[in-house]
C-alpha atoms as a PDB file:
ATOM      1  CA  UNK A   1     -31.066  47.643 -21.572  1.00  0.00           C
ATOM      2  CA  UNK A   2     -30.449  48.350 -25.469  1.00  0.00           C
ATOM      3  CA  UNK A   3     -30.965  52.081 -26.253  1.00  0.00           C
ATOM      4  CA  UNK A   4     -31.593  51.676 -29.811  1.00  0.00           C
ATOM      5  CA  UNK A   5     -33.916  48.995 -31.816  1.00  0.00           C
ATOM      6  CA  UNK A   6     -33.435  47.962 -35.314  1.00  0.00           C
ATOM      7  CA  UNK A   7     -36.127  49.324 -37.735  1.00  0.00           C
ATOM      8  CA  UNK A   8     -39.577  47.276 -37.585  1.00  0.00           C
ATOM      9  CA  UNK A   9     -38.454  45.973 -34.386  1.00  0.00           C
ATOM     10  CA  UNK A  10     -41.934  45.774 -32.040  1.00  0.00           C
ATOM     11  CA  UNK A  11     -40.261  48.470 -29.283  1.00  0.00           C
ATOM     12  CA  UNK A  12     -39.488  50.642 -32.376  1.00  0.00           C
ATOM     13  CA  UNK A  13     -42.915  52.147 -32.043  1.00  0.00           C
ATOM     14  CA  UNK A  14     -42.208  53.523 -28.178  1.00  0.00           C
ATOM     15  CA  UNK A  15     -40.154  56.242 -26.985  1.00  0.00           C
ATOM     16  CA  UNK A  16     -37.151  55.792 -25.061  1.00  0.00           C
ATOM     17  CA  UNK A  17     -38.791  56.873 -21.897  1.00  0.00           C
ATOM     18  CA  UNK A  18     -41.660  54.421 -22.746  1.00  0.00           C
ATOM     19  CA  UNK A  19     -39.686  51.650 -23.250  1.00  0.00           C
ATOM     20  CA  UNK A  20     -37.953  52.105 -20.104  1.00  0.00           C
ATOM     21  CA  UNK A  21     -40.708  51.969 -18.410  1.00  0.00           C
ATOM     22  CA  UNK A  22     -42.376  48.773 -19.932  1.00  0.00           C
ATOM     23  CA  UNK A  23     -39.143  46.920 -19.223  1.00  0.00           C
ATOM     24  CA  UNK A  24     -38.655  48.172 -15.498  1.00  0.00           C
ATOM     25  CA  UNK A  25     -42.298  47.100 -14.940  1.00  0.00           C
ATOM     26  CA  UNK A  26     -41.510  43.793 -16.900  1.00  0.00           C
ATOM     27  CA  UNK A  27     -38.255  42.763 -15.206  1.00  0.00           C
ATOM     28  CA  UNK A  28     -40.168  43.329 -11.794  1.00  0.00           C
ATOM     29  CA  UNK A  29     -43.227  41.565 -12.823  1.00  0.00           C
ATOM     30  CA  UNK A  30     -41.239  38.409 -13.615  1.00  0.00           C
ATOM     31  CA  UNK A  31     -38.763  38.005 -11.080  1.00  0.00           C
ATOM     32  CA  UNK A  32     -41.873  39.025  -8.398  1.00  0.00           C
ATOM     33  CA  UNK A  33     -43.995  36.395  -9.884  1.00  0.00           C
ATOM     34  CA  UNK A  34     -41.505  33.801  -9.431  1.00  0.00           C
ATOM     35  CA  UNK A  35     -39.665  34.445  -6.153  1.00  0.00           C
ATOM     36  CA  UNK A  36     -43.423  34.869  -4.203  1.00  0.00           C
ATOM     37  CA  UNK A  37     -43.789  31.324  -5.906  1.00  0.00           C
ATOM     38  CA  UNK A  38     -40.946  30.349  -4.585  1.00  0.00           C
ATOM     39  CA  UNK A  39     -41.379  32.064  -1.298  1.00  0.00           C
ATOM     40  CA  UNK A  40     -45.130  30.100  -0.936  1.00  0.00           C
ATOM     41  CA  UNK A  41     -43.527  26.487  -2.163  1.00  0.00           C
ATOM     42  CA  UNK A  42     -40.538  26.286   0.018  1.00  0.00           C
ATOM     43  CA  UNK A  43     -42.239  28.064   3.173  1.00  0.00           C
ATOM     44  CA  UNK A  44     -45.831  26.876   2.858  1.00  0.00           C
ATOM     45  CA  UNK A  45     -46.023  24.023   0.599  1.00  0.00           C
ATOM     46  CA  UNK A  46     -48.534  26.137  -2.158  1.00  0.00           C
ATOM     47  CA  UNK A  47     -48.005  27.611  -5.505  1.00  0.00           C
ATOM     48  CA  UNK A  48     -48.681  31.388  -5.815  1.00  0.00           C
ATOM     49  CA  UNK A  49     -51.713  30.502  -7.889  1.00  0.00           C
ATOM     50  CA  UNK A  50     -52.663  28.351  -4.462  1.00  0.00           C
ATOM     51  CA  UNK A  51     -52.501  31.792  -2.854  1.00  0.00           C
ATOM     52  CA  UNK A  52     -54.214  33.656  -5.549  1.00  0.00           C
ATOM     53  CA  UNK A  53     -57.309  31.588  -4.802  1.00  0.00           C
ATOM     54  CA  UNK A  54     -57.324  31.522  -1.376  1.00  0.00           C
ATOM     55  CA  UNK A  55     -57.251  35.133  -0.659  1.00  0.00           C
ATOM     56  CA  UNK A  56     -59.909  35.813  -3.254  1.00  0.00           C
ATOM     57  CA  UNK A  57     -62.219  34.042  -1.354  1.00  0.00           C
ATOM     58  CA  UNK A  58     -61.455  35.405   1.409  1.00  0.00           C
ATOM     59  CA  UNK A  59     -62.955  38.398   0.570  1.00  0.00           C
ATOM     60  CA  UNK A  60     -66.822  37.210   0.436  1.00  0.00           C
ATOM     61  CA  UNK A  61     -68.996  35.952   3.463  1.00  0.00           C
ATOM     62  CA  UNK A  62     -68.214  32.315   4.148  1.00  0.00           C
ATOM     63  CA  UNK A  63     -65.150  32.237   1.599  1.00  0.00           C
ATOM     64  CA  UNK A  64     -67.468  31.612  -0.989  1.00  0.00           C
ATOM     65  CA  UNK A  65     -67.887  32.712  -4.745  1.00  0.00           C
ATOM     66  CA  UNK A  66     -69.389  31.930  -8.110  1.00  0.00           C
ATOM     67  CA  UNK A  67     -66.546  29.939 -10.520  1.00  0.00           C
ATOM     68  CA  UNK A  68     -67.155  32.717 -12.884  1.00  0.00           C
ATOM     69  CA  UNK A  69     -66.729  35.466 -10.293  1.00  0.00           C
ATOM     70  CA  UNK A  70     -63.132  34.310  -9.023  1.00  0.00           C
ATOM     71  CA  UNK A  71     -62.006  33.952 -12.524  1.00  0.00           C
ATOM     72  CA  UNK A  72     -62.714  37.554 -12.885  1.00  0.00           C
ATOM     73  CA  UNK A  73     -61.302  38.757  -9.455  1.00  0.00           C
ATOM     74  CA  UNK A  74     -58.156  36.897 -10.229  1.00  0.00           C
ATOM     75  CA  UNK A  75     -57.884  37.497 -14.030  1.00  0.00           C
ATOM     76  CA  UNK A  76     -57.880  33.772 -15.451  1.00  0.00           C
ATOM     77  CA  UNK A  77     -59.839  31.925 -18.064  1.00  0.00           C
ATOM     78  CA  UNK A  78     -62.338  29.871 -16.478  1.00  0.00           C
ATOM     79  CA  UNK A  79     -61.648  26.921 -17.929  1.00  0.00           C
ATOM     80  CA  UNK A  80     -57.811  27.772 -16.365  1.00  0.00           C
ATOM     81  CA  UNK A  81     -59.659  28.159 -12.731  1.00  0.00           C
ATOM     82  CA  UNK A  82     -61.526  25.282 -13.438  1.00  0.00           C
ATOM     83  CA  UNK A  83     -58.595  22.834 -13.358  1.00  0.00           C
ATOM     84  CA  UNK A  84     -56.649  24.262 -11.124  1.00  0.00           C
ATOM     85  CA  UNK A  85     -59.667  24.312  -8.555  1.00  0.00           C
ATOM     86  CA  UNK A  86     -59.967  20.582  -9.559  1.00  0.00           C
ATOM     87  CA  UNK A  87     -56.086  20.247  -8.046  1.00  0.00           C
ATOM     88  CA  UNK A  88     -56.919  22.090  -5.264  1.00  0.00           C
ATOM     89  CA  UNK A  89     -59.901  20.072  -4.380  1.00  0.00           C
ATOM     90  CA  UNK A  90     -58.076  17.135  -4.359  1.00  0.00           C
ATOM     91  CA  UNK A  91     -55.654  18.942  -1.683  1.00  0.00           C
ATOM     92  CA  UNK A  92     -58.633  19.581   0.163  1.00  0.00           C
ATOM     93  CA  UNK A  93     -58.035  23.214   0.089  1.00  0.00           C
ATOM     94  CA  UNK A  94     -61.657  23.995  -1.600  1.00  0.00           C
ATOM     95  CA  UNK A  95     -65.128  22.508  -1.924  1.00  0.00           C
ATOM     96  CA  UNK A  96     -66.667  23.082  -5.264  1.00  0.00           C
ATOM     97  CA  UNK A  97     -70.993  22.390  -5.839  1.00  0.00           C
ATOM     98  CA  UNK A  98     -73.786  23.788  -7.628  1.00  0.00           C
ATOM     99  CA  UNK A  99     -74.830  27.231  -5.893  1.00  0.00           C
ATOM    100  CA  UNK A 100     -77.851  27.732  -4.230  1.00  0.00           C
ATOM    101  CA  UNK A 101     -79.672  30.464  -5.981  1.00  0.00           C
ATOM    102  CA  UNK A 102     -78.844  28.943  -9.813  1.00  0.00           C
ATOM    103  CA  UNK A 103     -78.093  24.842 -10.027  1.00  0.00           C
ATOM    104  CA  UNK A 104     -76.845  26.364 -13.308  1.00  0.00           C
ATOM    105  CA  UNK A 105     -73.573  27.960 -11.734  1.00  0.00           C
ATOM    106  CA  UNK A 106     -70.880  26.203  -9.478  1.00  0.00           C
ATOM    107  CA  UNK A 107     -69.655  28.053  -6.544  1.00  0.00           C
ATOM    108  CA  UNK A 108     -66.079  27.262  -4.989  1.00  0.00           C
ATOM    109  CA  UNK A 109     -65.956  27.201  -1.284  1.00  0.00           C
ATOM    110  CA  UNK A 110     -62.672  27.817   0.747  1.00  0.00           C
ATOM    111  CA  UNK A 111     -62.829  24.615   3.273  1.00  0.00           C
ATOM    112  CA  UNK A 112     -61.115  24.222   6.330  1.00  0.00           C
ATOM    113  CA  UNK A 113     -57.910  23.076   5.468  1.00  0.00           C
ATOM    114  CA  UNK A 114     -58.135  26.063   2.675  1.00  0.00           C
ATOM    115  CA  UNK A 115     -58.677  28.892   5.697  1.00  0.00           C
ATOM    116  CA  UNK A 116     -55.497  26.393   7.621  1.00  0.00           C
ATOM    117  CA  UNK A 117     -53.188  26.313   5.030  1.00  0.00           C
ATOM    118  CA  UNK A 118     -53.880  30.517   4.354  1.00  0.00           C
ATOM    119  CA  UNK A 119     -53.621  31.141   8.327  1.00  0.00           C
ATOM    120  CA  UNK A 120     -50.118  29.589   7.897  1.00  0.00           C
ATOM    121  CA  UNK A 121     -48.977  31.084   4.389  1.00  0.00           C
ATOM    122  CA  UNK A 122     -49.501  34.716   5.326  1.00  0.00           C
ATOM    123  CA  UNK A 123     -47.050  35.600   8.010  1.00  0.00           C
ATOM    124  CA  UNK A 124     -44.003  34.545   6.086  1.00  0.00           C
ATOM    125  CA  UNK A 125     -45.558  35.533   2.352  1.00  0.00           C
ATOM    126  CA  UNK A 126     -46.626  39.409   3.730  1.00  0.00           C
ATOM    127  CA  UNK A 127     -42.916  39.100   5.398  1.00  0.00           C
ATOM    128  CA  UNK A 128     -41.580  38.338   1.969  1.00  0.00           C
ATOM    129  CA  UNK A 129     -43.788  41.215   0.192  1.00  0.00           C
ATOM    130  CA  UNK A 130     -42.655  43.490   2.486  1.00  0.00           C
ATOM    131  CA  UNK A 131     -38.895  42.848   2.483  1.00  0.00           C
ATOM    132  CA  UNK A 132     -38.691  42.404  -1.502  1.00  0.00           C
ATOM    133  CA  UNK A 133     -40.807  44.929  -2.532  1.00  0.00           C
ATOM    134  CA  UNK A 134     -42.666  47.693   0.194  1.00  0.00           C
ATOM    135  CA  UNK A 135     -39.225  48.375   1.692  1.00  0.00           C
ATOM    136  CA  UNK A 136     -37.675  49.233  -1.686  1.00  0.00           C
ATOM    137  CA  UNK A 137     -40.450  52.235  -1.857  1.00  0.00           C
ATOM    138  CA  UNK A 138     -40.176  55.722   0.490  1.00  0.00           C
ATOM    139  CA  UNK A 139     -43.330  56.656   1.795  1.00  0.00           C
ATOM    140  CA  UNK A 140     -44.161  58.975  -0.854  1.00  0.00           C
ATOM    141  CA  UNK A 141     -43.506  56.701  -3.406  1.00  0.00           C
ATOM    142  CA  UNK A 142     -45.939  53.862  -2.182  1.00  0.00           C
ATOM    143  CA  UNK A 143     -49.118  56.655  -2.503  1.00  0.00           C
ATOM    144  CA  UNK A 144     -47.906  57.824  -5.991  1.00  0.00           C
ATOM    145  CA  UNK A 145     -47.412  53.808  -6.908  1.00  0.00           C
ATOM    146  CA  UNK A 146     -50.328  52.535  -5.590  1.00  0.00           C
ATOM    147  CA  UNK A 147     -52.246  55.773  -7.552  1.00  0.00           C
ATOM    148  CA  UNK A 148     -50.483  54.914 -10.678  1.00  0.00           C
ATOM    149  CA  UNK A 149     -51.248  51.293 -10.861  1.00  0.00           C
ATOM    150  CA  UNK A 150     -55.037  51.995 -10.088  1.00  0.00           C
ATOM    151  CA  UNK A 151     -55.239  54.009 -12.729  1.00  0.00           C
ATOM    152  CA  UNK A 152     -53.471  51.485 -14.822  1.00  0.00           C
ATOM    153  CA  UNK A 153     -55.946  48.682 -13.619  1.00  0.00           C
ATOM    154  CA  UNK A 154     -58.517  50.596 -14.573  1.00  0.00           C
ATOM    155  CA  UNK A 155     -57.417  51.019 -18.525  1.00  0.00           C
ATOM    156  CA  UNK A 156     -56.860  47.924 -18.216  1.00  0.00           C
ATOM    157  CA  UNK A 157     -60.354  47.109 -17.322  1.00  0.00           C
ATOM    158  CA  UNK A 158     -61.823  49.868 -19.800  1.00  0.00           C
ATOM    159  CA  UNK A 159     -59.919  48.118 -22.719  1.00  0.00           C
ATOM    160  CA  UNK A 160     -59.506  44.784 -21.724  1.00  0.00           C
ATOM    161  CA  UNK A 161     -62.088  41.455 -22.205  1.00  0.00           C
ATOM    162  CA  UNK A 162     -62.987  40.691 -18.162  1.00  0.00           C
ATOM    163  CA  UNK A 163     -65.931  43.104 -16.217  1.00  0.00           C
ATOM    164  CA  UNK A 164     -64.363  44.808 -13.634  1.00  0.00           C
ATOM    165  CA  UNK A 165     -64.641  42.190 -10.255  1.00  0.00           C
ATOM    166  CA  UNK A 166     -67.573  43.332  -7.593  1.00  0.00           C
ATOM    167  CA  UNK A 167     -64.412  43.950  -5.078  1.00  0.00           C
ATOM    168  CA  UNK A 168     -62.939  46.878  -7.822  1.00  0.00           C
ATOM    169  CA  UNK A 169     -65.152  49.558  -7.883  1.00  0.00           C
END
């Protein structure tokens, strides 16, 4: 990692310390992103964004949620959710249709083949996760990570442009 940074250079305006810190986080948020993709394609035929989706449901009665509401929970654009649930619908992975309470909103349901295709992604993908990443971290240092990133969730939350999801309180 370069030490020092040319005048008006963007990483000019952080400390050393600071900067090492945005890149450690940066190199890990890549190469994480890509090898679980990679992990979910090869072993269980789904994209991480696949995955994404299907575990937020999981997490309300019935695998069921507002469009809106899993856009927050997983941090996309609607519109982004919106064609990618299209994709998955046509995988059979989720039922979209107008929700019950307000024809206005759509609600995306996790169907069958969606709770299947999860049921068979996990084992390997929380194998992965723990291999690649939990087993890198002593004991201690999975309380004071998982601490740190909550409170980094949460600025990100207080300064960001989504509501905080109903399952982040």
């Amino acid at each position: 990692m370069p030490r020092d940074f040319e005048p008006g250079s963007p990483f000019a305006l952080l400390s050393g310390g600071e900067t090492a810190v945005w890149y450690a986080y940066m190199k890990v948020h890549l190469r994480l992103e890509y090898e679980l993709n990679r992990q979910l394609r090869e072993d269980s035929g789904i994209s991480l964004a696949d995955y994404h989706v299907l575990v937020a449901l999981t997490s309300e009665p019935g695998g069921r949620m507002r469009v809106t509401d899993l856009a927050i929970r997983i941090g996309w654009e609607r519109s982004r959710l919106s064609h990618h649930l299209k994709r998955m619908r046509e995988r059979e992975l989720v039922e979209t249709g107008a929700n019950p309470d307000d024809r206005r909103a759509v609600d995306v349901v996790l169907s069958e083949a969606g709770w299947e295709t999860l049921r068979q992604a996990t084992p390997d993908h929380v194998e992965f996760v723990r291999e690649a990443f939990l087993d890198a971290l002593e004991p201690g240092e999975m309380a004071r990570l998982a601490t740190s990133l909550e409170r980094v969730f949460d600025a990100l939350v207080e300064r960001g442009s989504l509501p905080r999801p109903a399952d982040h309180p």
